[in-house]
Each structure stands twice: as C-alpha cells, then as structure tokens.
PDB file of N, CA and C in Angstrom:
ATOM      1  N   UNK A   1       0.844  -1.185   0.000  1.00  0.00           N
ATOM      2  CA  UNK A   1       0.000   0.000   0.000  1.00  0.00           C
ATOM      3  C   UNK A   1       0.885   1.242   0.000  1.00  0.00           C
ATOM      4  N   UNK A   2       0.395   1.948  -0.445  1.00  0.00           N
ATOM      5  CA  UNK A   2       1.364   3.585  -1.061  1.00  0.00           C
ATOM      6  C   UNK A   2       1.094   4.491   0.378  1.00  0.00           C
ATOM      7  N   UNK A   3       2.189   5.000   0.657  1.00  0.00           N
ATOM      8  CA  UNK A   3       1.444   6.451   1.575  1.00  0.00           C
ATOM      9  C   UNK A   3       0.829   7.556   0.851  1.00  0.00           C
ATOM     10  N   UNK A   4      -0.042   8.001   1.412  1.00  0.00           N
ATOM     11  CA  UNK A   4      -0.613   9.433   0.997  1.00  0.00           C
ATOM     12  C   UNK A   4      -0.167  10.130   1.783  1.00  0.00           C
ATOM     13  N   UNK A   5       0.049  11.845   1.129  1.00  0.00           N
ATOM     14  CA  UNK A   5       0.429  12.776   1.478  1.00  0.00           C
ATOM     15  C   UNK A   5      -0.672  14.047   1.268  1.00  0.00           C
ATOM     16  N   UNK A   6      -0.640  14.818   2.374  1.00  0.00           N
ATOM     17  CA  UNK A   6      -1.545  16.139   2.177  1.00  0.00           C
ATOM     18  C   UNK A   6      -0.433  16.950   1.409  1.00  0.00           C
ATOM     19  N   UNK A   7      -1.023  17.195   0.529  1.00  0.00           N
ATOM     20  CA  UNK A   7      -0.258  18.610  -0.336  1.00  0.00           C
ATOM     21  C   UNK A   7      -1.511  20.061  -0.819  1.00  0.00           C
ATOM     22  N   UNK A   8      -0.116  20.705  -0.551  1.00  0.00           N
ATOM     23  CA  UNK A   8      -1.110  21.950  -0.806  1.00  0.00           C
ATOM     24  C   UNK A   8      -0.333  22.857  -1.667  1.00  0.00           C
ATOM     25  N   UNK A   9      -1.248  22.912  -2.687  1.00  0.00           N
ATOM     26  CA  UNK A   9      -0.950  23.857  -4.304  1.00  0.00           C
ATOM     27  C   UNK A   9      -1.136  25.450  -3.956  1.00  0.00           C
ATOM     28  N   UNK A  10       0.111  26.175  -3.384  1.00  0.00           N
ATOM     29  CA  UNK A  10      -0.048  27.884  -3.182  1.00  0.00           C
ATOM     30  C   UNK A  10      -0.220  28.704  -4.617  1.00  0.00           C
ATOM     31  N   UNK A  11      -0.893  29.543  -4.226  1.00  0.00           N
ATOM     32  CA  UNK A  11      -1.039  30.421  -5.846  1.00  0.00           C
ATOM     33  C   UNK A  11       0.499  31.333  -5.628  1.00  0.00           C
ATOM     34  N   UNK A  12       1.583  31.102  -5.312  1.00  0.00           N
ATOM     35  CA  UNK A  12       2.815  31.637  -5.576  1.00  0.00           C
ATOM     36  C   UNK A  12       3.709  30.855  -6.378  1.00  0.00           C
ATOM     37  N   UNK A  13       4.161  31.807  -7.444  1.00  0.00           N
ATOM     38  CA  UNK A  13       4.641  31.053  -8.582  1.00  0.00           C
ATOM     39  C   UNK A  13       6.326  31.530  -8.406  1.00  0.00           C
ATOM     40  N   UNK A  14       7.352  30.631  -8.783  1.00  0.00           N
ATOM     41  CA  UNK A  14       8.829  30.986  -8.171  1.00  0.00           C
ATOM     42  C   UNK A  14       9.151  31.733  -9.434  1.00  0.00           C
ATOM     43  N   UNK A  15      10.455  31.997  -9.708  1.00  0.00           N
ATOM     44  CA  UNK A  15      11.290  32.520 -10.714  1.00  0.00           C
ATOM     45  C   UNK A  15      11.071  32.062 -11.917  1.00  0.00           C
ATOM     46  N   UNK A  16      11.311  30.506 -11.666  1.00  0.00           N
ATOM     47  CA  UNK A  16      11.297  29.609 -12.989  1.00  0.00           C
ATOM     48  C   UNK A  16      10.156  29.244 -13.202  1.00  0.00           C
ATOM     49  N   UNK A  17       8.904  29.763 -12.925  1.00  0.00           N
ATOM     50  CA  UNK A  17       7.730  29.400 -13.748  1.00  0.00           C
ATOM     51  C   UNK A  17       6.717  28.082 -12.699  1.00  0.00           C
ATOM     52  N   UNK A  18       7.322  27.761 -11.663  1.00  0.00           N
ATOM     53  CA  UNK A  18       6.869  26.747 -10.777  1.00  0.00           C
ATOM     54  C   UNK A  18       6.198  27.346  -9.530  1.00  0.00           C
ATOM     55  N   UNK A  19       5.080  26.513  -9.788  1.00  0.00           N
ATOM     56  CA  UNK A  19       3.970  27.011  -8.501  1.00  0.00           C
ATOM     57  C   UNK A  19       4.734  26.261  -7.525  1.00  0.00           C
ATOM     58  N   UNK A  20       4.875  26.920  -6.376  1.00  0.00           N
ATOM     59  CA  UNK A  20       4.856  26.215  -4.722  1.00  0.00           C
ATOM     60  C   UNK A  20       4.135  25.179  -4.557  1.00  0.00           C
ATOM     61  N   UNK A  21       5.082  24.282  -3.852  1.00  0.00           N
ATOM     62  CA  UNK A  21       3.976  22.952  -3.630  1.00  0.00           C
ATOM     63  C   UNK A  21       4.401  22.369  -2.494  1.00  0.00           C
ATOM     64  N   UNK A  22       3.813  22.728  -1.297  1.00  0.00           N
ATOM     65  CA  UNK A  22       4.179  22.091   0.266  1.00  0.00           C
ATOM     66  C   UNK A  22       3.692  20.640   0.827  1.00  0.00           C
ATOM     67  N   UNK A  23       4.251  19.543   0.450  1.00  0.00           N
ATOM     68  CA  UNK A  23       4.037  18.378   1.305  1.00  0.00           C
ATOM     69  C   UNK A  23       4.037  18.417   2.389  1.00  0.00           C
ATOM     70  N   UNK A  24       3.182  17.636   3.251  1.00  0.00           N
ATOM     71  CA  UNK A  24       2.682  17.716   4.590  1.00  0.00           C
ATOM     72  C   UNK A  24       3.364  16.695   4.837  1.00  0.00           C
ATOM     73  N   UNK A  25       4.822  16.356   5.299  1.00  0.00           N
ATOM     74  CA  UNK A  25       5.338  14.591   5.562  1.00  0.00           C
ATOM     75  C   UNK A  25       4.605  14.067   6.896  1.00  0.00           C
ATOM     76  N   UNK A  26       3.954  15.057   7.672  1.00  0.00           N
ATOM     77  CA  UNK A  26       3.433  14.635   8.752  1.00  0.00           C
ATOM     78  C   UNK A  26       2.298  14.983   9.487  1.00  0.00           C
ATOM     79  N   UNK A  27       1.211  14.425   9.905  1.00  0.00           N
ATOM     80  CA  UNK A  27       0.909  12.550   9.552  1.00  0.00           C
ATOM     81  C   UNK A  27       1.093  12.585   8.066  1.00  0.00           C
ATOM     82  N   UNK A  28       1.729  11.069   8.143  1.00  0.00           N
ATOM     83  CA  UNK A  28       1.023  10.391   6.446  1.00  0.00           C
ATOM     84  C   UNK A  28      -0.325   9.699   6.703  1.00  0.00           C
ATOM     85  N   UNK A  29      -0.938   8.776   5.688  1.00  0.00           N
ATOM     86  CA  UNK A  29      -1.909   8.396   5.485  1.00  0.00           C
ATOM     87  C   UNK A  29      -2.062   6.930   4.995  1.00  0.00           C
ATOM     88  N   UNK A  30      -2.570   6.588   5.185  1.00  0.00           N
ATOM     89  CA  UNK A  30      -3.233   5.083   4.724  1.00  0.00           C
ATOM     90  C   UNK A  30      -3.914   5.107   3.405  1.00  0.00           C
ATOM     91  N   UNK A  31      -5.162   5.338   3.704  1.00  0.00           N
ATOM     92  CA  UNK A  31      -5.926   6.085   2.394  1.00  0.00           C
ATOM     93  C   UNK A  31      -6.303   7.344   2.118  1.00  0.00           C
ATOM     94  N   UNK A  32      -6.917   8.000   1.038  1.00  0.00           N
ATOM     95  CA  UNK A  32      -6.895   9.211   0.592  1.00  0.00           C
ATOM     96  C   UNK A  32      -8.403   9.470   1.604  1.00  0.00           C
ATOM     97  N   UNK A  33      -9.399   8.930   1.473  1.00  0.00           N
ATOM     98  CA  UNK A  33     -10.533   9.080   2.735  1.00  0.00           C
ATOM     99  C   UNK A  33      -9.913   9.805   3.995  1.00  0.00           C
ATOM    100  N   UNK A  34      -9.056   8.883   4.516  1.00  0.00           N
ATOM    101  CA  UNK A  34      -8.255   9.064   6.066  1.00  0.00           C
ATOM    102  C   UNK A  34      -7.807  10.705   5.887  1.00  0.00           C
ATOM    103  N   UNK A  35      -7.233  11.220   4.907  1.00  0.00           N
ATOM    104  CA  UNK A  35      -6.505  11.846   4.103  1.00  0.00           C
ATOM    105  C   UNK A  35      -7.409  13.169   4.250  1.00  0.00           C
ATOM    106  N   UNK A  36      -8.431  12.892   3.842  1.00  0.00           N
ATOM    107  CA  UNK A  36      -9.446  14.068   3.426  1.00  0.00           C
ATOM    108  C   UNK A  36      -9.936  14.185   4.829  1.00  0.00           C
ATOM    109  N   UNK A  37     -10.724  13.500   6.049  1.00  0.00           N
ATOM    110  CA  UNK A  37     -11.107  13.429   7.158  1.00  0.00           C
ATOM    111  C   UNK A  37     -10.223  13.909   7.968  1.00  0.00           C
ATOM    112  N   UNK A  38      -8.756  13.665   7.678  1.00  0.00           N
ATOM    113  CA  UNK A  38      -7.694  14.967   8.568  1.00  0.00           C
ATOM    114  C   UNK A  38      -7.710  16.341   8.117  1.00  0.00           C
ATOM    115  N   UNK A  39      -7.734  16.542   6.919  1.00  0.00           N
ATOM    116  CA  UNK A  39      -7.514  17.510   6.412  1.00  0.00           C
ATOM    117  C   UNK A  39      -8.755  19.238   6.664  1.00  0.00           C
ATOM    118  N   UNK A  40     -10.109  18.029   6.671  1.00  0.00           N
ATOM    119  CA  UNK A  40     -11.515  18.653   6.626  1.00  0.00           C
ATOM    120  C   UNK A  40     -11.047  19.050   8.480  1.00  0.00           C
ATOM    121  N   UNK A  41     -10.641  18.161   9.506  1.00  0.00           N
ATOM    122  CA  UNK A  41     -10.938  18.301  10.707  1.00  0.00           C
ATOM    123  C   UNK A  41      -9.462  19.168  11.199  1.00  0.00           C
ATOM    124  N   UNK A  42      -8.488  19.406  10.272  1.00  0.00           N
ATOM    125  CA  UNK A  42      -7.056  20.246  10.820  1.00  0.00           C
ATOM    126  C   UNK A  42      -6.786  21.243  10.460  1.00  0.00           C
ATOM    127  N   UNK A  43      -7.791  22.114   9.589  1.00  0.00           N
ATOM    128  CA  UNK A  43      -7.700  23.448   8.736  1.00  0.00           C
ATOM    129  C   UNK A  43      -6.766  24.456   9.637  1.00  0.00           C
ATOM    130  N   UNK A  44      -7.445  24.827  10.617  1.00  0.00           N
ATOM    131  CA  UNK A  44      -6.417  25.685  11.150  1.00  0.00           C
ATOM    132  C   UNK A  44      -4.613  25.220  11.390  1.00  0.00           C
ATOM    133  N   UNK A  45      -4.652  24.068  11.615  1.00  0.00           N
ATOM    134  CA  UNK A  45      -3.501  23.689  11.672  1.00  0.00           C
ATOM    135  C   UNK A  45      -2.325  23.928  10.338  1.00  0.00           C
ATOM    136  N   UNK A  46      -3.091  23.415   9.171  1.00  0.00           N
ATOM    137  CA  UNK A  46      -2.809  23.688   8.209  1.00  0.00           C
ATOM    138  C   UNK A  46      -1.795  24.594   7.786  1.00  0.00           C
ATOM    139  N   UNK A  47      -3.121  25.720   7.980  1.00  0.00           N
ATOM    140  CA  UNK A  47      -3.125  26.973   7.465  1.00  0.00           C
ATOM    141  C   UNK A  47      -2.091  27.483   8.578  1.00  0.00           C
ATOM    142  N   UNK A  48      -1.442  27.295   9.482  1.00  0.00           N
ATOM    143  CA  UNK A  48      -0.639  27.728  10.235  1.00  0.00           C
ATOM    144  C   UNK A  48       0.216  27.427  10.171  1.00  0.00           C
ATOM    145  N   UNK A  49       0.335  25.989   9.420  1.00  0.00           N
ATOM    146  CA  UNK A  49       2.478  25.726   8.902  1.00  0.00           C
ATOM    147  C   UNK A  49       2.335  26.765   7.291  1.00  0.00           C
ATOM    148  N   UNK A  50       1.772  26.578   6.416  1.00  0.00           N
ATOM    149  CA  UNK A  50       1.505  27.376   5.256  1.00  0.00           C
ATOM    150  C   UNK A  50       1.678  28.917   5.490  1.00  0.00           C
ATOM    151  N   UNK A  51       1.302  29.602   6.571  1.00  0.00           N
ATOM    152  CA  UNK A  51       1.818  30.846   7.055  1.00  0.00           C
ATOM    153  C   UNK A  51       3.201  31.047   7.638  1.00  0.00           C
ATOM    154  N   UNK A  52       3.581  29.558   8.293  1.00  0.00           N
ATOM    155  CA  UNK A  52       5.086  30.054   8.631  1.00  0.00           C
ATOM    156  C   UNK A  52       5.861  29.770   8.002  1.00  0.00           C
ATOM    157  N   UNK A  53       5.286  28.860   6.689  1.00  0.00           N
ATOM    158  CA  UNK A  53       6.474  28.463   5.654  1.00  0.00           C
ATOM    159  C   UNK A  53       6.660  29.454   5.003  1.00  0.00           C
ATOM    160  N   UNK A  54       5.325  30.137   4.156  1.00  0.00           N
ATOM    161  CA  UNK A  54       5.199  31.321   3.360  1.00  0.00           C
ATOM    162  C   UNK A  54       5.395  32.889   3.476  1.00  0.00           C
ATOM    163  N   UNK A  55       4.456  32.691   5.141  1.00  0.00           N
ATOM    164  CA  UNK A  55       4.427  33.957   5.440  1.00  0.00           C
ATOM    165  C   UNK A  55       3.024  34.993   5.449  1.00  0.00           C
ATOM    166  N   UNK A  56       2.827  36.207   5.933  1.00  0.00           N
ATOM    167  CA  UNK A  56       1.405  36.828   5.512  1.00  0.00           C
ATOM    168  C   UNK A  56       1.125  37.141   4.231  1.00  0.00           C
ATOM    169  N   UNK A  57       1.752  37.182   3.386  1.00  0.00           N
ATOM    170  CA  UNK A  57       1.244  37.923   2.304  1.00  0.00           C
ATOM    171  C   UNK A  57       1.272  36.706   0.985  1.00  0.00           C
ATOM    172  N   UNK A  58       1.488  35.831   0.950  1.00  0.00           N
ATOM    173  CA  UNK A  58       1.045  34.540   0.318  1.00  0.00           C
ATOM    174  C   UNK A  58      -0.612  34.460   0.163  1.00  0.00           C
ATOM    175  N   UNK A  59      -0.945  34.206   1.024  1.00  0.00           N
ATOM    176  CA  UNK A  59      -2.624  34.055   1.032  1.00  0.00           C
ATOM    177  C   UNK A  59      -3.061  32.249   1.170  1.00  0.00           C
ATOM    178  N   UNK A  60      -4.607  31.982   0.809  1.00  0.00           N
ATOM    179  CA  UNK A  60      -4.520  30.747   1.258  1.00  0.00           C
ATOM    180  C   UNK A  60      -4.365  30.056  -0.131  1.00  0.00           C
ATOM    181  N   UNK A  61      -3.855  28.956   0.085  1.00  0.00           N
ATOM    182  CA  UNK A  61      -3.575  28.114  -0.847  1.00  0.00           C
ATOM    183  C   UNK A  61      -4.733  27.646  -2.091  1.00  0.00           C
ATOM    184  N   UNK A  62      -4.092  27.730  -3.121  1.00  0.00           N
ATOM    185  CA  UNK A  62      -4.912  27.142  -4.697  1.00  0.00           C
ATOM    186  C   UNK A  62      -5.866  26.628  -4.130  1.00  0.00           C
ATOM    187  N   UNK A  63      -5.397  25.054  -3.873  1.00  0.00           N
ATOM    188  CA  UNK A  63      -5.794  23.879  -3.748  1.00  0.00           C
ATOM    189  C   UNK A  63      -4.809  23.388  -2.555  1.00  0.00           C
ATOM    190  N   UNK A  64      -5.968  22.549  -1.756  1.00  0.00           N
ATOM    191  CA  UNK A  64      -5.043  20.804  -0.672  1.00  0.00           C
ATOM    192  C   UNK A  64      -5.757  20.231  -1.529  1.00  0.00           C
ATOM    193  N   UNK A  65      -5.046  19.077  -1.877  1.00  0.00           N
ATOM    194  CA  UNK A  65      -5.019  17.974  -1.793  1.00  0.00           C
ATOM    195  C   UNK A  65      -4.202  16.562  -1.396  1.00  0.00           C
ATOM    196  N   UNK A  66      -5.347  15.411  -1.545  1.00  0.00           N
ATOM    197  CA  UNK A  66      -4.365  14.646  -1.112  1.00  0.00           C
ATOM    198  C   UNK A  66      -3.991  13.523  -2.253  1.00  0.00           C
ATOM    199  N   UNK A  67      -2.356  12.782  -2.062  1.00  0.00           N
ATOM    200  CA  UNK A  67      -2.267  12.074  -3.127  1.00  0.00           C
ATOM    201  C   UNK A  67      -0.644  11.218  -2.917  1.00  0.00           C
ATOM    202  N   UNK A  68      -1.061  10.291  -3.431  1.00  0.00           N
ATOM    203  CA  UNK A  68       0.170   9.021  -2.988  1.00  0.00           C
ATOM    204  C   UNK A  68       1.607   9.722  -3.386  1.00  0.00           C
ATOM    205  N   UNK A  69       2.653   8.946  -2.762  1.00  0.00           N
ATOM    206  CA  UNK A  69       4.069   9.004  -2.802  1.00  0.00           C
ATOM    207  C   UNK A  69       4.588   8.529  -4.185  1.00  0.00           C
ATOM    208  N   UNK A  70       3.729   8.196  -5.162  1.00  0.00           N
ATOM    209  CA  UNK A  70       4.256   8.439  -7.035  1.00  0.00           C
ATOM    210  C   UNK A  70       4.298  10.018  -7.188  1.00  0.00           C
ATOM    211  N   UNK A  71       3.049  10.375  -6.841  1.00  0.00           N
ATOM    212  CA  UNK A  71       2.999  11.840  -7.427  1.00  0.00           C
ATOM    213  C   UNK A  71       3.371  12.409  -6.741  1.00  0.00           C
ATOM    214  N   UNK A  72       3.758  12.488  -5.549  1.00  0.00           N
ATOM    215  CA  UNK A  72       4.889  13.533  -4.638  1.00  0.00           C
ATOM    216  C   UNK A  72       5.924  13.134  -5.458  1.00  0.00           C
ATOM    217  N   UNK A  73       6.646  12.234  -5.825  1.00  0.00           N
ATOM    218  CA  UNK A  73       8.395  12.101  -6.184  1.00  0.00           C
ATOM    219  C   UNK A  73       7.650  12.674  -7.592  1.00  0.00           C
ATOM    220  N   UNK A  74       6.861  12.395  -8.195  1.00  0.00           N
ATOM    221  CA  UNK A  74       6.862  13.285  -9.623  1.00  0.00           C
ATOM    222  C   UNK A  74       6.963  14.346  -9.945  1.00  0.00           C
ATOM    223  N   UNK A  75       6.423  15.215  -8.628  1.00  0.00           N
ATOM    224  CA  UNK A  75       6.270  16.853  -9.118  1.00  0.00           C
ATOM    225  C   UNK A  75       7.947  17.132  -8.051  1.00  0.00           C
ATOM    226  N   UNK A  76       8.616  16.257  -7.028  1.00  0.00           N
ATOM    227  CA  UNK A  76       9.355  16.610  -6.617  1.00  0.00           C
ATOM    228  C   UNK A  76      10.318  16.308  -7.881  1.00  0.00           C
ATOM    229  N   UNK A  77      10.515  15.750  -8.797  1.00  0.00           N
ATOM    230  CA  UNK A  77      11.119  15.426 -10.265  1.00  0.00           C
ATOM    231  C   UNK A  77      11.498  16.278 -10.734  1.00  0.00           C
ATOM    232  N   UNK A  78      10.194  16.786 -11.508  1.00  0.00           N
ATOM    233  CA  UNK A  78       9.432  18.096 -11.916  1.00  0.00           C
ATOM    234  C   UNK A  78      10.126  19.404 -12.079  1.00  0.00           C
ATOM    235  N   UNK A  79      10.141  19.764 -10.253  1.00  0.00           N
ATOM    236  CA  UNK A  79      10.731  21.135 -10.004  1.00  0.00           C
ATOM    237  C   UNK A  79      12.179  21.200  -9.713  1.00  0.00           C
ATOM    238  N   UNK A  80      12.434  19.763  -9.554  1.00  0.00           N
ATOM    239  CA  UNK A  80      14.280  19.413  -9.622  1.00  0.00           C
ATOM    240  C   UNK A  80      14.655  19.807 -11.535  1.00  0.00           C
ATOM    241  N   UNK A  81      13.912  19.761 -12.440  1.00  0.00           N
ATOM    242  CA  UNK A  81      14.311  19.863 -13.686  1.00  0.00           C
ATOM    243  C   UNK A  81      14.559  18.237 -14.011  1.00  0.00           C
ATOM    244  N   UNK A  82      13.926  17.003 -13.498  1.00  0.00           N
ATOM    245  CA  UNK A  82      14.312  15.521 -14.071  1.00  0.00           C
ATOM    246  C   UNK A  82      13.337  15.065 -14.530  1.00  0.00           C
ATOM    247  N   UNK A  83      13.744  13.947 -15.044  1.00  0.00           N
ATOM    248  CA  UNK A  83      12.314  13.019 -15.197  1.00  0.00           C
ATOM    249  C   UNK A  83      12.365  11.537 -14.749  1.00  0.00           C
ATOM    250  N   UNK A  84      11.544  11.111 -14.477  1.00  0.00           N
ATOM    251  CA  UNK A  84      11.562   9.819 -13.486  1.00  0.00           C
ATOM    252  C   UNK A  84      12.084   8.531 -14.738  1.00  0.00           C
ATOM    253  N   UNK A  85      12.766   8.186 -14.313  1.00  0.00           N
ATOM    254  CA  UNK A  85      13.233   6.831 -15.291  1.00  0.00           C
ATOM    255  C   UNK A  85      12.676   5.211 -14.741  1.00  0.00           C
TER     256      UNK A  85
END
C-alpha cells in the first residue's frame, strides 16, 4: 500500500515558472478518505504551517489535496528539472 500525502498547491509562482507545492510529511496516510477526514478536521492547523512556511502575504492556498508518494516524487522530479526513469 502507497502512503498518501496532504499537499497543498499555493497560488505563488517561483522565478522559474513553478507554482509552490508544500508536502505535509506529517501525519502520512493510509488512504486518501483518512486523508481528506484529517484535512476537513485540521484546517487551522494547516493553514498555520503554510503561514510560517510562506508567510502573511502569500494568502490561502490554490488547492489541498491529497495524493500518494508516485505523485509527490513526480512533481518533486518536476521542479528538480528531471524526469523519473
């Protein structure tokens, strides 16, 4: 079984054209359900590492979502400039 990860898509875009994208490594998840039921019940929490990662003037994030440890190493790929072999 894959871990899931909460990720959250910021509307801040870097130098090189790449939106921000903050993995939550902690908790992981079992399933994406489990996933969504933390997420719906930890908002403030959230939103309070996303402010100290970002800061005030970021704002709140695109999108959370949640989604297995393929597509975390993909977009972590991604914004490294690789591609998964």
């Amino acid at each position: 079984m894959k871990t899931i990860f909460l990720v959250a898509l910021m509307n801040l875009m870097s130098v090189d054209g790449y939106q921000h994208i903050y993995v939550f490594t902690k908790p992981t998840f079992t399933t994406i359900e489990e996933c969504k039921d933390w997420g719906r019940q930890n908002t403030p929490i959230i939103a309070q590492q996303l402010y100290r990662e970002y800061g005030p003037d970021i704002g709140p994030p695109h999108m959370v979502s949640c989604v297995n440890e393929d597509i975390v190493r993909k977009i972590q790929l991604a914004q490294d400039g690789k591609t998964e072999t």
